[in-house]
N, C-alpha and C. Protein backbone atom coordinates (compact mmCIF):
# COMPACT_ATOMS: atom_id res chain seq x y z
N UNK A 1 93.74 87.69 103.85
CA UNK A 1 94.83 88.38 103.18
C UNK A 1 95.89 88.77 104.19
N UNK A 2 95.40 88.79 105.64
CA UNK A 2 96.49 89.73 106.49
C UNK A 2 96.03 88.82 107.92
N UNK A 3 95.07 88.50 107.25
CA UNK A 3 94.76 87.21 109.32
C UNK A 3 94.08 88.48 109.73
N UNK A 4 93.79 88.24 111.28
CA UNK A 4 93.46 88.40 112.27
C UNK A 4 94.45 89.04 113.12
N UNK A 5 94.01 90.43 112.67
CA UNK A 5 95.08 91.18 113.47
C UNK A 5 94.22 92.25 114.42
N UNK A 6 95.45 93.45 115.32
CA UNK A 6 94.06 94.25 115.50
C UNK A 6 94.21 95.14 114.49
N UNK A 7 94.28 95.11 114.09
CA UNK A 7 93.97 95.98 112.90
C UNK A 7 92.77 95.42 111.98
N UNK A 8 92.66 94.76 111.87
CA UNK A 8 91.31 94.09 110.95
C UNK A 8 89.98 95.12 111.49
N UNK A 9 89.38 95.31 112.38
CA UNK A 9 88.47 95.80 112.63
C UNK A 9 88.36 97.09 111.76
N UNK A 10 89.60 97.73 111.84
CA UNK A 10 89.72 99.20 111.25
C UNK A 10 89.71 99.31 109.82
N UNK A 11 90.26 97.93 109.28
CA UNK A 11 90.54 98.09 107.94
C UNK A 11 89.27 97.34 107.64
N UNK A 12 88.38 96.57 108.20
CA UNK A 12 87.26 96.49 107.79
C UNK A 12 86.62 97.52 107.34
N UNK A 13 86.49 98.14 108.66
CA UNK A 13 85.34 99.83 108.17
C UNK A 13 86.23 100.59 106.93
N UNK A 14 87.51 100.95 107.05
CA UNK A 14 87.62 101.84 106.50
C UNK A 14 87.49 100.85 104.45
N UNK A 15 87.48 99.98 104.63
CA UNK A 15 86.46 99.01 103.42
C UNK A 15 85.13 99.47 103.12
N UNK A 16 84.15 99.21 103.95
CA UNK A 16 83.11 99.65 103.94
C UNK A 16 82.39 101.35 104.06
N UNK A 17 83.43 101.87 104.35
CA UNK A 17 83.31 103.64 104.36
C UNK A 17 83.49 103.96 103.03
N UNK A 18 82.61 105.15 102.32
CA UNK A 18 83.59 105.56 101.26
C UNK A 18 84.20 107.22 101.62
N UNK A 19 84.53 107.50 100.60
CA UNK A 19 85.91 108.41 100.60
C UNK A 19 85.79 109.59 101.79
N UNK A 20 84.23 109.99 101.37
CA UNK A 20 83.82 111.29 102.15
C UNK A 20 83.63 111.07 103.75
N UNK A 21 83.26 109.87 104.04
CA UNK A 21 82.88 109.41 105.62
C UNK A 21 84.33 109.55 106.15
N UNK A 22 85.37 108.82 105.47
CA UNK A 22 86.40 108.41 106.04
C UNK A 22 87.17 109.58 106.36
N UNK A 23 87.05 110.88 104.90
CA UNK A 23 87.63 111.94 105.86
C UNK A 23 86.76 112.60 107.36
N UNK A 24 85.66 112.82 107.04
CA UNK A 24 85.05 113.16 108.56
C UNK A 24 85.12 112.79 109.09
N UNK A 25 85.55 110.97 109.18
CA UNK A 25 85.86 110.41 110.72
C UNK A 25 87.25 110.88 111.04
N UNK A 26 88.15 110.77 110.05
CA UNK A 26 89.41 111.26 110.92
C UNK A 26 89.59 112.63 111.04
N UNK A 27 89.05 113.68 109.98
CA UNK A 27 88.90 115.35 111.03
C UNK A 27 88.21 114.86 111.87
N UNK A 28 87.50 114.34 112.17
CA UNK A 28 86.22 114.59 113.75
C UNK A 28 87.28 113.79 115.02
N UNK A 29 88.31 112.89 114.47
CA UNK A 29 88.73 112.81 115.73
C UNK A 29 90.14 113.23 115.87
N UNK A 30 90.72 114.25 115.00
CA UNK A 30 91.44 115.06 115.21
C UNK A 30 91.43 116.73 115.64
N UNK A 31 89.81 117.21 114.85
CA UNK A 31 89.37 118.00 115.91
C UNK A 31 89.44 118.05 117.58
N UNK A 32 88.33 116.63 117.98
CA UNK A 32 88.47 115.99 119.00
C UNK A 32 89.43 115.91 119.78
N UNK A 33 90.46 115.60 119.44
CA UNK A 33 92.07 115.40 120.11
C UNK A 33 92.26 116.84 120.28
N UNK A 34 92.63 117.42 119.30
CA UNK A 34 93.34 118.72 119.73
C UNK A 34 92.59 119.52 120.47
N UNK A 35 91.18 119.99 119.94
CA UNK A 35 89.91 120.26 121.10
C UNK A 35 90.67 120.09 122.65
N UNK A 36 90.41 118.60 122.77
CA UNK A 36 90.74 118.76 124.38
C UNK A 36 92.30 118.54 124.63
N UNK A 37 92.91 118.46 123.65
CA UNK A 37 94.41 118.72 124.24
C UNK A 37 94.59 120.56 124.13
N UNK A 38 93.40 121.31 123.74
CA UNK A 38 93.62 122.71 124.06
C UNK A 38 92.94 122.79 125.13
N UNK A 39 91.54 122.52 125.51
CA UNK A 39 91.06 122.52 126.55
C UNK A 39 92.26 122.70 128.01
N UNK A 40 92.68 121.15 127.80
CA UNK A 40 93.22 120.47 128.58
C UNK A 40 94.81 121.71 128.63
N UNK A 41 95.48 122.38 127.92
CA UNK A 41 96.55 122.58 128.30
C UNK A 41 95.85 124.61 128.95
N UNK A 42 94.53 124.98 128.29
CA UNK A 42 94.23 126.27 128.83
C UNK A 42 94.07 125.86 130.53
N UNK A 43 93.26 124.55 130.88
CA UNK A 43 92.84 124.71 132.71
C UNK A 43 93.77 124.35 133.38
N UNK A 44 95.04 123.63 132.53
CA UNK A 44 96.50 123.46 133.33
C UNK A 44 96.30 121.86 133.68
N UNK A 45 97.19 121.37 134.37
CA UNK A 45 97.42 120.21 134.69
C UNK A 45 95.90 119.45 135.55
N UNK A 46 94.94 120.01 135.98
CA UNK A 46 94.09 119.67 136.92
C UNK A 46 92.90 119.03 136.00
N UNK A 47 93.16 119.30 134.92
CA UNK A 47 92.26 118.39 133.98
C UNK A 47 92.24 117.18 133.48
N UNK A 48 92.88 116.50 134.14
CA UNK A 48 93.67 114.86 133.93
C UNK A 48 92.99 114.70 133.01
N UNK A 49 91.32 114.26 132.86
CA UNK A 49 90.11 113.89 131.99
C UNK A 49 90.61 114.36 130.52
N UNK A 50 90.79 115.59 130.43
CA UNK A 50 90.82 116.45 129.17
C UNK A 50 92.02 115.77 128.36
N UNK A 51 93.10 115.61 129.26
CA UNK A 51 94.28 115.16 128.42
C UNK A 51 94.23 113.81 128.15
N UNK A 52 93.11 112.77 129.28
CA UNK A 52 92.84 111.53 128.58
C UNK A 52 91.89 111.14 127.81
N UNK A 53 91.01 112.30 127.13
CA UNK A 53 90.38 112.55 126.29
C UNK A 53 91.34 112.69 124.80
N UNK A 54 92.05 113.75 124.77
CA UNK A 54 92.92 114.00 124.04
C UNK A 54 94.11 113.22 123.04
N UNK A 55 94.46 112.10 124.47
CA UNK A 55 95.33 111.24 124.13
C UNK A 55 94.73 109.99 123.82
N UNK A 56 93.49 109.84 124.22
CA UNK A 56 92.56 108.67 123.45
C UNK A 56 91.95 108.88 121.99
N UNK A 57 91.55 109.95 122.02
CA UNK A 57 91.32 110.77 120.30
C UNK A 57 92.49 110.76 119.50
N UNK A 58 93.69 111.39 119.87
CA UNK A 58 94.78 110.76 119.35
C UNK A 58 95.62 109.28 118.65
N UNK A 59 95.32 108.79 119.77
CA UNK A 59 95.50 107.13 119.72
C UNK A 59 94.78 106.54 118.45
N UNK A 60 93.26 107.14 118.55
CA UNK A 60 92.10 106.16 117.71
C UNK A 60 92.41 107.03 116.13
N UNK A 61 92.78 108.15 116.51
CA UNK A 61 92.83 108.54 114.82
C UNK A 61 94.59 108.12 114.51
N UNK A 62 95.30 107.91 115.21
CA UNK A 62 96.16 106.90 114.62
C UNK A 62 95.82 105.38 113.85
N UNK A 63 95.47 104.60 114.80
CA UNK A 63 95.03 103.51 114.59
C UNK A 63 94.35 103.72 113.17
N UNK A 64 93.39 104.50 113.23
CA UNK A 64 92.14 104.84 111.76
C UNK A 64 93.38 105.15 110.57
N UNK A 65 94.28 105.72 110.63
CA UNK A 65 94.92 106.43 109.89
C UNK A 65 95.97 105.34 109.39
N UNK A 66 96.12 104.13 110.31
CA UNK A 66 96.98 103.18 110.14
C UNK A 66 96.10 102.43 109.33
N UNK A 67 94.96 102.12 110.11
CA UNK A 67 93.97 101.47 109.55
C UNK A 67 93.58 101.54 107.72
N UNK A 68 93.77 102.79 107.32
CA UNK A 68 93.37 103.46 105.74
C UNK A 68 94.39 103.25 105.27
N UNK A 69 95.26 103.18 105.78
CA UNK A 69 96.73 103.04 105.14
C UNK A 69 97.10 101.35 104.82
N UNK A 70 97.17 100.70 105.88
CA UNK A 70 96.88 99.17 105.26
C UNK A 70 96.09 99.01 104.12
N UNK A 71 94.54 99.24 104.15
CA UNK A 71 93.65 99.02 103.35
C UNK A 71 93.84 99.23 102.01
N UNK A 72 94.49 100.27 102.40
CA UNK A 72 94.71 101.18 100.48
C UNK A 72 95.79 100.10 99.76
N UNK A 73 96.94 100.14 100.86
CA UNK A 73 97.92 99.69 100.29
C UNK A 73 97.96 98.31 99.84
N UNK A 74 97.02 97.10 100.45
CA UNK A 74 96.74 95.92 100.58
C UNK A 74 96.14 95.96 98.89
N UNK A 75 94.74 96.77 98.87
CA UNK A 75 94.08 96.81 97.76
C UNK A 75 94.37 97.40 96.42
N UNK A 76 95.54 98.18 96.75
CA UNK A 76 96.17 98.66 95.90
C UNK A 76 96.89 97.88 94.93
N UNK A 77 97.52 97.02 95.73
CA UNK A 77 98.85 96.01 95.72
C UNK A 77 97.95 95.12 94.72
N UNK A 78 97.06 94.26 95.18
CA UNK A 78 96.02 93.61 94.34
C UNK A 78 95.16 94.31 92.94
N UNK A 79 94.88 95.14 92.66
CA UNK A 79 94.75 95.83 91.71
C UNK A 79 96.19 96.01 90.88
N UNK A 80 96.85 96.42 91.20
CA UNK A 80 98.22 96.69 90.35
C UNK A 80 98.54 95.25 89.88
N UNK A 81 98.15 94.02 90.53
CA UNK A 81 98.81 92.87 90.05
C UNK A 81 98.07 92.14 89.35
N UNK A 82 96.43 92.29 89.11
CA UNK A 82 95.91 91.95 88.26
C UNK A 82 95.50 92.68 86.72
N UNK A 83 96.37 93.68 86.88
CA UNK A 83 96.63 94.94 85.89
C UNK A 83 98.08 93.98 85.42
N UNK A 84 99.01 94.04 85.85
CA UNK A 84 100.07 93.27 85.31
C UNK A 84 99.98 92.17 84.73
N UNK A 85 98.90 91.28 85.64
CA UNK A 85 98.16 89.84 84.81
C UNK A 85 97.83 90.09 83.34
N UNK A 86 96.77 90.87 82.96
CA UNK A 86 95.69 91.34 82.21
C UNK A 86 96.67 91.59 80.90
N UNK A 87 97.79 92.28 81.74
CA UNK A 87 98.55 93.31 80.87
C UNK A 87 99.68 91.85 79.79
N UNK A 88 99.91 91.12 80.80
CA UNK A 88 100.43 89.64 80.28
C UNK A 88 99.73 88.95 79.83
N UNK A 89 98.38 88.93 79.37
CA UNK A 89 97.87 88.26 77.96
C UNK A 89 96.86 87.56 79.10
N UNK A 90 96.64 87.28 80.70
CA UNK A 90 95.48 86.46 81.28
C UNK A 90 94.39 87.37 81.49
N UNK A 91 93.51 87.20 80.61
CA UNK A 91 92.07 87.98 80.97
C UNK A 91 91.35 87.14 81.44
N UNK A 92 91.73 85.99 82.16
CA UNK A 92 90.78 85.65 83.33
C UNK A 92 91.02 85.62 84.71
N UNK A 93 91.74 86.88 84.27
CA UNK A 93 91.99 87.31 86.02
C UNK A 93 91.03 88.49 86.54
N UNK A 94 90.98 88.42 88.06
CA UNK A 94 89.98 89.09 88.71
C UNK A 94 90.22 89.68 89.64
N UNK A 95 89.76 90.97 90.18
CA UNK A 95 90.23 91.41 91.55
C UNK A 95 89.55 91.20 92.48
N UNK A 96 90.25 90.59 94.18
CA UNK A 96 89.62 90.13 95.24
C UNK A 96 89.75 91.22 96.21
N UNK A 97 89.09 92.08 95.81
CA UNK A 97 89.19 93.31 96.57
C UNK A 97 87.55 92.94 97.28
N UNK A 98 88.03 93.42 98.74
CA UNK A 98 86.13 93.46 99.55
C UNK A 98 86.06 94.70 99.63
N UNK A 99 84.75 94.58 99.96
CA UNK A 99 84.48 96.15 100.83
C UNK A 99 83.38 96.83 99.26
N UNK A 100 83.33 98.01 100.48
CA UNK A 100 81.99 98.98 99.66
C UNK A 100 82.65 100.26 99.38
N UNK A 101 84.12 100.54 99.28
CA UNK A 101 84.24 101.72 98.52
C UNK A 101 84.73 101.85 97.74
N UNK A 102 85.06 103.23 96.92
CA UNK A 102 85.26 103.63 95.92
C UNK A 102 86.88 102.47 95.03
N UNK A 103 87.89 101.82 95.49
CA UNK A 103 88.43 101.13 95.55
C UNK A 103 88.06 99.84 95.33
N UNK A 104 86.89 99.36 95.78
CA UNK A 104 86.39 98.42 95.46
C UNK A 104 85.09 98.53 94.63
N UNK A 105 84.96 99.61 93.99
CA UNK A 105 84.07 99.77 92.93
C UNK A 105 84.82 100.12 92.04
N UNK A 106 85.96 100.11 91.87
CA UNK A 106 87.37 100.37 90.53
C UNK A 106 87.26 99.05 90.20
N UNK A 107 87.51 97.98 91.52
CA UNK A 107 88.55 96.49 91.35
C UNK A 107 87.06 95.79 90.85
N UNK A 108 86.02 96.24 90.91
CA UNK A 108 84.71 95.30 90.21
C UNK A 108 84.25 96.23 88.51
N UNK A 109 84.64 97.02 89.01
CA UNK A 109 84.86 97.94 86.93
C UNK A 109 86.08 97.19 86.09
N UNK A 110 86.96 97.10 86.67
CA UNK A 110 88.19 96.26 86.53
C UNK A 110 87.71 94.56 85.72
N UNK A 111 87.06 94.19 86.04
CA UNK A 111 86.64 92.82 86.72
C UNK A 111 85.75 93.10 85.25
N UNK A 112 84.95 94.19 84.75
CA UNK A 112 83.69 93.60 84.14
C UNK A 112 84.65 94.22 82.99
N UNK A 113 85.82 94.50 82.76
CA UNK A 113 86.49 95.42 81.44
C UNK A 113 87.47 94.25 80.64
N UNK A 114 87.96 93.37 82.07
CA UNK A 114 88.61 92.08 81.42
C UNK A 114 87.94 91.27 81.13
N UNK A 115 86.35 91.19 81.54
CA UNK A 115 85.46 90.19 81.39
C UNK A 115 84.96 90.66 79.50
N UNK A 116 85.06 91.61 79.65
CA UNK A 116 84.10 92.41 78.28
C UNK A 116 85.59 91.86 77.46
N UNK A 117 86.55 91.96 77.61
CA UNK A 117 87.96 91.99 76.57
C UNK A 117 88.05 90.89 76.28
């Protein structure tokens, strides 16, 4: 749907995560970040570690946050257009949504409602 990007890795998991994991991973690494970007700004500049702690926790809950944001929007996009199909008289359309969450347990409810119609 999107190739081989780096982003694929992220939008894999955040596929396979459902709703509740995905928020604890990104509080846990926004805790994380700010954690040691407080750490890091109470011992002053001599904590190099702390602030490259900080700014790596940062980084990865970007990426994650980019990561959920593709995903949604990708799967979203595909759901809305086989809703428009359905809605235009083809009930043998289907959603190619992957993954194990809640999103992809809509786009396979989806799937068995046009099948039933």
């Amino acid at each position: 749907m999107f190739g081989f990007s780096l982003l694929h890795p992220g939008v894999w998991l955040m596929r396979h995560l459902r709703l509740s994991a995905k928020m604890l991973l990104l509080g846990s690494l926004l805790v994380l970040g700010w954690l040691a970007l407080g750490v890091g700004m109470a011992l002053g500049a001599s904590s190099s570690g702390l602030w490259a702690i900080a700014a790596t926790a940062l980084a990865v809950l970007l990426y994650a946050l980019l990561a959920l944001h593709v995903s949604l929007a990708a799967d979203l996009h595909l759901l809305a257009k086989a809703m428009q199909e359905a809605i235009a008289g083809n009930l043998c359309v289907q959603v190619a949504v992957k993954g194990r969450d809640e999103l992809a347990g809509l786009a396979g409810l989806f799937d068995k409602l046009v099948l039933t119609l």
